[in-house]
N, C-alpha and C. Protein backbone atom coordinates (compact mmCIF):
# COMPACT_ATOMS: atom_id res chain seq x y z
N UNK A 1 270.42 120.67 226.71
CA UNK A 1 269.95 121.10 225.44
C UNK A 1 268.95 120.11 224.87
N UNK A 2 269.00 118.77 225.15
CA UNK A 2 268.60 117.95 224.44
C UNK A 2 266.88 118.01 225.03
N UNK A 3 266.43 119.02 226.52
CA UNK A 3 265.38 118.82 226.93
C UNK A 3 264.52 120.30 226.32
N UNK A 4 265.54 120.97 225.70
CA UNK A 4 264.80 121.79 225.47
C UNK A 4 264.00 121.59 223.69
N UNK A 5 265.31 120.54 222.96
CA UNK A 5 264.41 120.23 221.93
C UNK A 5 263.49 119.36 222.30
N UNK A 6 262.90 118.76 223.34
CA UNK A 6 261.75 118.31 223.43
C UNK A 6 260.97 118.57 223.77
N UNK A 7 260.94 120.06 224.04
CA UNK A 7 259.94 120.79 224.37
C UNK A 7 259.11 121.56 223.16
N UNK A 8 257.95 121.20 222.79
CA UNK A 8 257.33 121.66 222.04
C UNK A 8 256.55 122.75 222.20
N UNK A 9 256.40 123.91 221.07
CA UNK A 9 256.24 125.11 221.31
C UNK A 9 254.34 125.35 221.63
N UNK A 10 253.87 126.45 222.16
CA UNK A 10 252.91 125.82 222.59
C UNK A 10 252.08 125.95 220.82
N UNK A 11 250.67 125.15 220.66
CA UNK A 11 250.11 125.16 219.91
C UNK A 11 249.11 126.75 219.59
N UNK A 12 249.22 127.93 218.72
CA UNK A 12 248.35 128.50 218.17
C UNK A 12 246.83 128.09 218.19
N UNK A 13 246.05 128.94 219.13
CA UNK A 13 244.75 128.53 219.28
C UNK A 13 244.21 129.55 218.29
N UNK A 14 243.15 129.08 217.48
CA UNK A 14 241.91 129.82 216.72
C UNK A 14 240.88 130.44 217.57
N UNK A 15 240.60 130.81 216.98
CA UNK A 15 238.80 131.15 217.49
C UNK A 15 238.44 130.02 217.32
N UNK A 16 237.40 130.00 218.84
CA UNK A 16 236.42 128.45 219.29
C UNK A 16 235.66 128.50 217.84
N UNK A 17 235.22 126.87 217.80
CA UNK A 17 233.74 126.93 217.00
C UNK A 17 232.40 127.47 217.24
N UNK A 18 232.38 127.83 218.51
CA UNK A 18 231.06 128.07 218.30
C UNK A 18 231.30 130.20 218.23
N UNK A 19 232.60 131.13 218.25
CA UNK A 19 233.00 132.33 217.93
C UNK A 19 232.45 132.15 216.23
N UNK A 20 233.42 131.43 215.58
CA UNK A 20 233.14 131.16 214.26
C UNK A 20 231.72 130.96 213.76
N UNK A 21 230.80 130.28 214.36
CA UNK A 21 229.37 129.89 214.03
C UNK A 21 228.79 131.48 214.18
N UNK A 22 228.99 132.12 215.39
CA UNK A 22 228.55 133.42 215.97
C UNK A 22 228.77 134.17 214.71
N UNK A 23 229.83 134.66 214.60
CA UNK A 23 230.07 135.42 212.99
C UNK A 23 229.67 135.24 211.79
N UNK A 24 229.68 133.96 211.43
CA UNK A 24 229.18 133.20 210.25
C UNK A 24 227.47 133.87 210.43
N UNK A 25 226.75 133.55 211.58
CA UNK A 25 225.53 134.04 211.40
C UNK A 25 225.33 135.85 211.45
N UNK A 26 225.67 136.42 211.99
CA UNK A 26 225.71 137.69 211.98
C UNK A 26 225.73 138.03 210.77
N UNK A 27 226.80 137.70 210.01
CA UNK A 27 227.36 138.00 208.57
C UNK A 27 226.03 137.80 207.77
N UNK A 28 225.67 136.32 207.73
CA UNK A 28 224.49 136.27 206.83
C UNK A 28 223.26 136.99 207.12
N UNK A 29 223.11 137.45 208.25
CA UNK A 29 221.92 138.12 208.58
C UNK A 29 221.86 139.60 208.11
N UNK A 30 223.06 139.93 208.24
CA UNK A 30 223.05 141.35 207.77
C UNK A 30 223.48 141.46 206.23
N UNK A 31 223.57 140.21 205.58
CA UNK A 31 223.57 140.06 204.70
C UNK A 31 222.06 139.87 204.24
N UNK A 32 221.39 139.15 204.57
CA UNK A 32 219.85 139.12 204.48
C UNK A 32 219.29 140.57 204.50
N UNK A 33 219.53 140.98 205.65
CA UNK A 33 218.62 142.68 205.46
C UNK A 33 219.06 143.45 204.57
N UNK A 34 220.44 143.56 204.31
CA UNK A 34 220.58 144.27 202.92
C UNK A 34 220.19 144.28 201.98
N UNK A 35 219.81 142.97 201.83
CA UNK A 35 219.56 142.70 200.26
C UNK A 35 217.71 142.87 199.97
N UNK A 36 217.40 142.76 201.91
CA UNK A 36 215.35 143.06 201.88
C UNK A 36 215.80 144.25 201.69
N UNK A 37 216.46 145.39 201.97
CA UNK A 37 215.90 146.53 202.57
C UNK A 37 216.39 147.44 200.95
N UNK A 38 217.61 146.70 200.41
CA UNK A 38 217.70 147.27 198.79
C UNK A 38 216.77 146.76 197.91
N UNK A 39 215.98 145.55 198.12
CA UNK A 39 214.96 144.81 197.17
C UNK A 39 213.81 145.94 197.17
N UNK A 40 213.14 146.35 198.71
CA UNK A 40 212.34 147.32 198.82
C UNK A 40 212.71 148.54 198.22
N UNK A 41 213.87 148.78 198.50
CA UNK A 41 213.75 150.74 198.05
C UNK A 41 213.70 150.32 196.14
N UNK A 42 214.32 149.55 195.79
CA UNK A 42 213.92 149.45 194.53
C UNK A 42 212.58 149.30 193.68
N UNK A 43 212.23 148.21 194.78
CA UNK A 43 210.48 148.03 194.40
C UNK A 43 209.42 149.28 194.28
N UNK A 44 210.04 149.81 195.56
CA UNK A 44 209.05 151.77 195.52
C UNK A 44 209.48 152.62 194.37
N UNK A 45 210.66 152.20 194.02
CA UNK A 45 211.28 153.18 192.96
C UNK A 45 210.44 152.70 191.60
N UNK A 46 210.24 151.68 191.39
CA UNK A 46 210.00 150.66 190.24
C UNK A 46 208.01 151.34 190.60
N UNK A 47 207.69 150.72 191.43
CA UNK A 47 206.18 151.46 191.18
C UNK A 47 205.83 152.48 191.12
N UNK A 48 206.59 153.59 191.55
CA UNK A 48 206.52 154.91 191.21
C UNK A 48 206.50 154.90 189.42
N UNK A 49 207.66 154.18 188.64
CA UNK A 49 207.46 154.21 187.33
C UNK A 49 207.58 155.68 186.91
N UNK A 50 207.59 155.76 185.08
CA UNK A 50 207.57 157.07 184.81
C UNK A 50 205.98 157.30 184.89
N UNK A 51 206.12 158.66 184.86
CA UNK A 51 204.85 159.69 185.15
C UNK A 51 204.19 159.32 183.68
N UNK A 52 202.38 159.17 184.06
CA UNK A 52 201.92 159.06 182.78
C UNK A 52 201.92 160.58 181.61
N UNK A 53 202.86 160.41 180.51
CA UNK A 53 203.47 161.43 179.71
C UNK A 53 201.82 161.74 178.81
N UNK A 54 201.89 162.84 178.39
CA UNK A 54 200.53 163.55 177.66
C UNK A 54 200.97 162.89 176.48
N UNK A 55 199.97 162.66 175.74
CA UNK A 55 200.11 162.15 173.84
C UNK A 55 200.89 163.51 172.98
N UNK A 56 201.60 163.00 172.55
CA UNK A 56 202.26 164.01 171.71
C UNK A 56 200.99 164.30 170.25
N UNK A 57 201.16 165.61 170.29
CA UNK A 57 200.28 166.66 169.55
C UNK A 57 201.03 166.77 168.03
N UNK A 58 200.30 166.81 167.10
CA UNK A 58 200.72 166.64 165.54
C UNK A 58 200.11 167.65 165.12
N UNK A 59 201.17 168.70 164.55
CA UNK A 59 201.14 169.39 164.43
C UNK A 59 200.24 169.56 162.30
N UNK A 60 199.24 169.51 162.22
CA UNK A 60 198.71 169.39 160.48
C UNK A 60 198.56 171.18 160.30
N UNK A 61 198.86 170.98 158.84
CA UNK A 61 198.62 172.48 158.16
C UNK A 61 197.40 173.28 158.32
N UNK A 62 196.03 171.73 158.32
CA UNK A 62 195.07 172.21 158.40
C UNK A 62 194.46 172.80 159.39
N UNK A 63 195.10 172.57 160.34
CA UNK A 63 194.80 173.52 162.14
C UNK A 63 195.36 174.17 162.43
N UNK A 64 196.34 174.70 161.84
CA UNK A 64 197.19 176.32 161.82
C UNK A 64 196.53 177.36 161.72
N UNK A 65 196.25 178.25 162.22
CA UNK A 65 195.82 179.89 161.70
C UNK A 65 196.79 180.36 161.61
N UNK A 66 196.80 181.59 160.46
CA UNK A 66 198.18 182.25 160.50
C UNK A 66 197.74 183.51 160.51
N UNK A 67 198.56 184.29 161.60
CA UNK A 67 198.33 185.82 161.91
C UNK A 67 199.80 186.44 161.47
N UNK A 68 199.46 187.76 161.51
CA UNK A 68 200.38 188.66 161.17
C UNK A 68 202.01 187.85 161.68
N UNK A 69 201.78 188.37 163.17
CA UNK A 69 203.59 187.95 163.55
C UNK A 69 204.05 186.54 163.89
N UNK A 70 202.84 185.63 163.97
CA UNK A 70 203.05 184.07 164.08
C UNK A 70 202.01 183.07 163.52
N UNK A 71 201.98 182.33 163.81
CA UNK A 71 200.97 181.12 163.80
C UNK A 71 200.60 180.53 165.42
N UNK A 72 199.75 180.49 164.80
CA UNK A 72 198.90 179.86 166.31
C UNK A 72 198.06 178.44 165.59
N UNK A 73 198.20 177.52 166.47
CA UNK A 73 197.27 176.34 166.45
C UNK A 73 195.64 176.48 166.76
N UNK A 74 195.47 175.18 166.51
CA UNK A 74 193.84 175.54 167.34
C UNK A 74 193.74 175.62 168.79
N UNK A 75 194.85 175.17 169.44
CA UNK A 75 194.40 175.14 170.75
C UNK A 75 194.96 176.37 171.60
N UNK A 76 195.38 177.57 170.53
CA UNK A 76 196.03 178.34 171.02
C UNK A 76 197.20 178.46 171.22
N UNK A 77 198.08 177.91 171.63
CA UNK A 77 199.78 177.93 171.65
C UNK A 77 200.26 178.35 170.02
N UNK A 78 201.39 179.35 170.66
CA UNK A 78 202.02 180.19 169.39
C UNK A 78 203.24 178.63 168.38
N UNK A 79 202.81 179.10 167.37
CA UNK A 79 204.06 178.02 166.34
C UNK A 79 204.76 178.98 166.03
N UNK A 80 206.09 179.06 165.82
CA UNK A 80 207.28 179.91 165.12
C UNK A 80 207.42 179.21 164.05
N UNK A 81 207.87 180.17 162.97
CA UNK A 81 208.18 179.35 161.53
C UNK A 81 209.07 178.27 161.78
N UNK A 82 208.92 177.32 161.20
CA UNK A 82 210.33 176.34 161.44
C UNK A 82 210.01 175.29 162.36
N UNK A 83 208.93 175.55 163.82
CA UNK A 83 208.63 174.67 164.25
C UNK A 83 207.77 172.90 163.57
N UNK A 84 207.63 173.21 162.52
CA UNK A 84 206.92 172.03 161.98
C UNK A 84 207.74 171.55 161.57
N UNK A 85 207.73 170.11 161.63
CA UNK A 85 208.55 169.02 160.88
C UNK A 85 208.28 168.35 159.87
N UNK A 86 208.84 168.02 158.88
CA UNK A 86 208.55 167.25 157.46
C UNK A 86 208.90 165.92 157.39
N UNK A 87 208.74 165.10 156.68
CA UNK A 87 209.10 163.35 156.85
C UNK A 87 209.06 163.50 155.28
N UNK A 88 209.89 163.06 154.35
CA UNK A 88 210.61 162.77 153.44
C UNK A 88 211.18 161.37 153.65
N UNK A 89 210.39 160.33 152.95
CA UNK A 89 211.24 159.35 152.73
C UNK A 89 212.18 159.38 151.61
N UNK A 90 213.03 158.35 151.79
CA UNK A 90 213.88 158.20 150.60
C UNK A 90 213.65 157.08 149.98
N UNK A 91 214.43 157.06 148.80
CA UNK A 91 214.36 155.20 147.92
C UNK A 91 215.14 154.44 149.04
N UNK A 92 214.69 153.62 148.48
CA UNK A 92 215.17 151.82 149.42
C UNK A 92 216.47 152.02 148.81
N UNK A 93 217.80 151.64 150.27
CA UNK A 93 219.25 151.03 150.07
C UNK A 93 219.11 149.72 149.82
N UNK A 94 220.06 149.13 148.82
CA UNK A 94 220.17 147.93 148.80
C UNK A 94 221.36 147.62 148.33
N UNK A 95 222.55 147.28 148.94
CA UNK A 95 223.60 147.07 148.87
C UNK A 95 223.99 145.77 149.87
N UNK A 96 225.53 145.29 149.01
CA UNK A 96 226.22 144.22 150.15
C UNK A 96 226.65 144.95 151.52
N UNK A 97 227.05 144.22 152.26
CA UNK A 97 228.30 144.87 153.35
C UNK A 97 229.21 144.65 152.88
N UNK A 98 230.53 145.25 153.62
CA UNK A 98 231.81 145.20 153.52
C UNK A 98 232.41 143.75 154.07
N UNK A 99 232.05 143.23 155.18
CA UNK A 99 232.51 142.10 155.86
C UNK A 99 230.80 141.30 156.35
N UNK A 100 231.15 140.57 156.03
CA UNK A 100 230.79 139.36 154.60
C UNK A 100 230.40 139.76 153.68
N UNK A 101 230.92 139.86 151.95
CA UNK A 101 230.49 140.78 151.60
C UNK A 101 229.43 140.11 150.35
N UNK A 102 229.08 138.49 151.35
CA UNK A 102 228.19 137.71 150.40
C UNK A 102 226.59 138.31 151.13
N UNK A 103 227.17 139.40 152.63
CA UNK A 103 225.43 139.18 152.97
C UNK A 103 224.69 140.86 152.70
N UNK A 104 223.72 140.88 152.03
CA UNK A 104 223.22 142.28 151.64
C UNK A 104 222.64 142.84 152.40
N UNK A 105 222.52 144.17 152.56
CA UNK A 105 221.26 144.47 153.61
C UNK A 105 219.67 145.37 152.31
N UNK A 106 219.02 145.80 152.84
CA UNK A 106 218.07 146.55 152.27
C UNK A 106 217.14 147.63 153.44
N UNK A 107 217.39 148.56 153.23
CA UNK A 107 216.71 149.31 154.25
C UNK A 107 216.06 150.39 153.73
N UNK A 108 215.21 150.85 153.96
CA UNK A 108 213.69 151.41 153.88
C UNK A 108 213.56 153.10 154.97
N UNK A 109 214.23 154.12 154.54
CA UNK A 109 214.16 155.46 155.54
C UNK A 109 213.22 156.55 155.15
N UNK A 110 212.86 157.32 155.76
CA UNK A 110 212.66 158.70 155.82
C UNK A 110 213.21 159.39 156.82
N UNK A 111 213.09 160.82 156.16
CA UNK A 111 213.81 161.91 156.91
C UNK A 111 213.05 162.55 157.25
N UNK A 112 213.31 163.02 158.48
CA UNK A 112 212.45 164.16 159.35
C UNK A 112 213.02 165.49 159.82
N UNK A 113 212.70 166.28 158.89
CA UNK A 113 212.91 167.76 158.48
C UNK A 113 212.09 168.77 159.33
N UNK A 114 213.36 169.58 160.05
CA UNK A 114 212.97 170.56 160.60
C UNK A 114 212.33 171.90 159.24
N UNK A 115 211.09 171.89 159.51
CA UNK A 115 210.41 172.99 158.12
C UNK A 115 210.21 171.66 156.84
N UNK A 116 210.18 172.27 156.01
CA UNK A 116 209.77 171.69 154.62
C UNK A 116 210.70 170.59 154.04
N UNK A 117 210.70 169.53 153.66
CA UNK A 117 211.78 168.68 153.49
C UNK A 117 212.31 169.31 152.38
N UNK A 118 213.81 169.05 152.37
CA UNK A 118 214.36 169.24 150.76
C UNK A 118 214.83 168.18 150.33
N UNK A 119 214.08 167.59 148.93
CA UNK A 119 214.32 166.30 147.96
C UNK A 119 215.64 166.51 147.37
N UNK A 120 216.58 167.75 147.53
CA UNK A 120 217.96 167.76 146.64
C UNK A 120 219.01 167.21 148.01
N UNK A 121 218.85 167.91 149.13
CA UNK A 121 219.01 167.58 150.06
C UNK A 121 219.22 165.60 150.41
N UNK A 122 217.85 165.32 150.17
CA UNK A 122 217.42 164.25 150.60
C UNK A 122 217.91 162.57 149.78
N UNK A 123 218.09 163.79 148.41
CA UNK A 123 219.10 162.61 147.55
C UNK A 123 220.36 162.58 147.72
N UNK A 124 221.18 163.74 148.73
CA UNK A 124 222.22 163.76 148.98
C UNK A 124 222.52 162.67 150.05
N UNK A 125 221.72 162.58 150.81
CA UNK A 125 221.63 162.09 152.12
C UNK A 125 221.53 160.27 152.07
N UNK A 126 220.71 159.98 150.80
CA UNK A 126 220.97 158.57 150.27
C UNK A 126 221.78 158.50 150.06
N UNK A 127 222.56 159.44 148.90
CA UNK A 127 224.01 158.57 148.31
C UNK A 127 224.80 158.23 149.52
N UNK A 128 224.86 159.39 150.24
CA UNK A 128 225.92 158.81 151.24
C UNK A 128 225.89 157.58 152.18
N UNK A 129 223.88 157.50 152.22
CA UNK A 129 224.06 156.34 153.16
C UNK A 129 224.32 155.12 152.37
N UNK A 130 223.84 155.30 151.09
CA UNK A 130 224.62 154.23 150.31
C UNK A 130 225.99 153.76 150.58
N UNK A 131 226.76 154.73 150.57
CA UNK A 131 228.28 154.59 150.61
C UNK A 131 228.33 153.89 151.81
N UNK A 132 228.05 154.79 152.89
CA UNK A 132 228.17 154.39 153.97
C UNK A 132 228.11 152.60 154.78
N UNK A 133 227.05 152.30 154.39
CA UNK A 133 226.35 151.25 154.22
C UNK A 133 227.40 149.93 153.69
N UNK A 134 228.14 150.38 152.83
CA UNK A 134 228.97 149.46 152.00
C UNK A 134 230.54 149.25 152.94
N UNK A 135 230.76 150.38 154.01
CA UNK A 135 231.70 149.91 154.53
C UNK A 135 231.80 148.88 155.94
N UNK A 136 230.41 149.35 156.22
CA UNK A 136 229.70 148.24 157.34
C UNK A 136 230.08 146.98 157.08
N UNK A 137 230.28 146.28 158.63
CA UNK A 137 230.71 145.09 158.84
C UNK A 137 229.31 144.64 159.71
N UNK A 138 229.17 142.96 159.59
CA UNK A 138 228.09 142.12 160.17
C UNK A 138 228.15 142.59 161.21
N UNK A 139 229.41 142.31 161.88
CA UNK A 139 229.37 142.04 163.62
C UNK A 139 228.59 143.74 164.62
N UNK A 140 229.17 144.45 163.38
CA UNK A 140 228.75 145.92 164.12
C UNK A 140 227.58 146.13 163.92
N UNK A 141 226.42 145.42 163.57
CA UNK A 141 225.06 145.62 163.69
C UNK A 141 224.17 145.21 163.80
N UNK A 142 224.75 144.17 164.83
CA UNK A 142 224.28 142.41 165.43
C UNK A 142 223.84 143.02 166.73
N UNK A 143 222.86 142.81 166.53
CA UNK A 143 222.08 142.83 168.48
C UNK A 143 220.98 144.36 168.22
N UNK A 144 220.29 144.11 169.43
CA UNK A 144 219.80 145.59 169.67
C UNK A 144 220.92 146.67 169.69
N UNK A 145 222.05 146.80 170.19
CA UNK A 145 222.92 147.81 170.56
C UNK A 145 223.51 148.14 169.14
N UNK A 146 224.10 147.29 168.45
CA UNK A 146 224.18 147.48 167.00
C UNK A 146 223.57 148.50 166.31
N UNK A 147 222.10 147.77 166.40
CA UNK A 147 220.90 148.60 165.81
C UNK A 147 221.08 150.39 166.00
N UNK A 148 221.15 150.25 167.56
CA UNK A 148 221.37 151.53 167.71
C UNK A 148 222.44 152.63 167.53
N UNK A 149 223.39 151.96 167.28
CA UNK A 149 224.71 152.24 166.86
C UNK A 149 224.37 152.78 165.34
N UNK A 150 224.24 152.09 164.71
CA UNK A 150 223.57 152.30 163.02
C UNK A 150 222.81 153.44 162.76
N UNK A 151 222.06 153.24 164.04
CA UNK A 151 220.74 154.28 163.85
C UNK A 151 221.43 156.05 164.03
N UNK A 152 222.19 156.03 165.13
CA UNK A 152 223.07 157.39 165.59
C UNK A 152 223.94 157.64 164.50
N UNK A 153 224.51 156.39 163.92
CA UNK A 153 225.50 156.98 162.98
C UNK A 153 224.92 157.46 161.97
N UNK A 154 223.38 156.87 161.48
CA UNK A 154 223.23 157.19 160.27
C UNK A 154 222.19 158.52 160.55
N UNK A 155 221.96 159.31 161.48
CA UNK A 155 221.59 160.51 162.33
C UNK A 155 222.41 161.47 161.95
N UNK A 156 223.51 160.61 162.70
CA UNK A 156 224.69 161.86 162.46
C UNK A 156 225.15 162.48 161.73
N UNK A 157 225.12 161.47 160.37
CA UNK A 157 225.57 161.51 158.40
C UNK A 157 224.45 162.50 158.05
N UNK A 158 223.53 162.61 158.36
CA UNK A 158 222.27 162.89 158.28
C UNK A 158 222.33 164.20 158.28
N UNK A 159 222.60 164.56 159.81
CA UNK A 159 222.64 165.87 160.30
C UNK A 159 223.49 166.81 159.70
N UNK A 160 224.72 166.20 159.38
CA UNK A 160 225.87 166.79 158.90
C UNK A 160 225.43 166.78 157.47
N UNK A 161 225.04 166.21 156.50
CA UNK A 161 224.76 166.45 155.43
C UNK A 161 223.75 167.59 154.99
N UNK A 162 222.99 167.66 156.11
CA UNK A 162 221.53 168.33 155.75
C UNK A 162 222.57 169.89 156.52
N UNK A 163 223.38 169.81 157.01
CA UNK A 163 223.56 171.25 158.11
C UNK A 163 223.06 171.54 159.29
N UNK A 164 222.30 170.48 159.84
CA UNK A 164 221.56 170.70 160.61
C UNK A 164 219.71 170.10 160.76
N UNK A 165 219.47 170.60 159.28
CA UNK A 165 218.16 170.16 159.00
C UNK A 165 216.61 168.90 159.53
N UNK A 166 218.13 167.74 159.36
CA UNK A 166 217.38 166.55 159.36
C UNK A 166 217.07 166.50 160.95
N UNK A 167 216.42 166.48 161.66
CA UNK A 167 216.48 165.60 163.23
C UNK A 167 216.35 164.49 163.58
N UNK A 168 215.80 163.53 162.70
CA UNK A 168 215.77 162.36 163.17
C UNK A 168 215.97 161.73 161.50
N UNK A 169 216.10 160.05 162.15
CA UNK A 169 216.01 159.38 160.99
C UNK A 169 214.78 158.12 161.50
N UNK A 170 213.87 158.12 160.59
CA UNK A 170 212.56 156.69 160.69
C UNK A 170 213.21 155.67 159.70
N UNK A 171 213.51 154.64 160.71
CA UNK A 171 214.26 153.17 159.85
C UNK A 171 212.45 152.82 160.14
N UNK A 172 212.15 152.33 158.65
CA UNK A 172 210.89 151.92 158.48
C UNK A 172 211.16 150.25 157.81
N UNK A 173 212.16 149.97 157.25
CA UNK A 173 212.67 148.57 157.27
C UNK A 173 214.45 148.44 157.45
N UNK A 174 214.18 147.30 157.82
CA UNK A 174 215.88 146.85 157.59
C UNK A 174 216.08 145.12 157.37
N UNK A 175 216.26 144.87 156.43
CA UNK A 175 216.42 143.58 155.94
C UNK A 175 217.57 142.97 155.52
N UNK A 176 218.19 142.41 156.33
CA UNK A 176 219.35 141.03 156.14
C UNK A 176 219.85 140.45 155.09
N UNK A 177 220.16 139.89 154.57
CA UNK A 177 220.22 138.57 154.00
C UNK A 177 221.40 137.89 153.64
């Protein structure tokens, strides 16, 4: 018994070093072409770019003709009632925030009205963003993403107030302090 505890078991061989070197390079190489061959398809994607878009057309009263069952522009294409949009600004907000409620903001809008703006409408649409405005916290309108956050919500107040009306909102200032 005593020769068999001196027999040691045999030793666990690895993979040689130079198996290991073999893999190690393979790995990085096809690690290399992946990353050329995704750098390229991106690059073609990236110079393709968006398509150069036509200038958007503004629609003025003064280049309307109006016929019996529609309106037509000057360049010919039919307008349906309703297709024109209105811009209605409003008075300047100027209120604190809610959280800090030492820092104020001041912001500067108009509304952009599907058809003719309505000013009863449009004073409705302040008060609320007034209100609104006052329950706002700093942190939620810190950064670009913020911004945009603000911007949808105060769209949305918008939309819902007007019924539908408003489509967009033009933040023409927004000031801190």
């Amino acid at each position: 018994m005593a020769v068999i505890e001196q027999q040691e078991a045999p030793e666990k061989k690895g993979p040689s070093l130079v198996v290991q070197i073999a893999v190690l390079l393979v790995m990085t190489a096809a690690a290399i072409g992946m990353g050329w061959f995704s750098g390229g398809y991106l690059n073609t994607t990236r110079d393709a770019g968006p398509q150069k878009a036509e200038k958007p057309t503004r629609i003025d009263k003064a280049h309307v003709k109006t016929t019996d069952k529609a309106t037509t522009r000057k360049d010919g294409k039919s307008v349906k009632e309703g297709d024109e949009l209105g811009v209605q600004p409003i008075e300047a907000i100027t209120t604190n925030l809610a959280a800090p409620s030492d820092v104020w903001v001041r912001m500067e809008l108009s509304l952009v009205f599907d058809g003719d703006p309505d000013t009863a409408v449009a004073e409705d649409i302040h008060q609320d963003f007034l209100a609104f405005m006052r329950t706002v916290k700093l942190p939620q309108v810190e950064g670009a993403s913020g911004f945009q956050h603000l911007k949808e919500d105060l769209e949305e107040r918008a939309r819902i107030r007007s019924h539908g009306r408003v489509k967009k909102i033009l933040i023409r200032t927004l000031l801190f302090e």
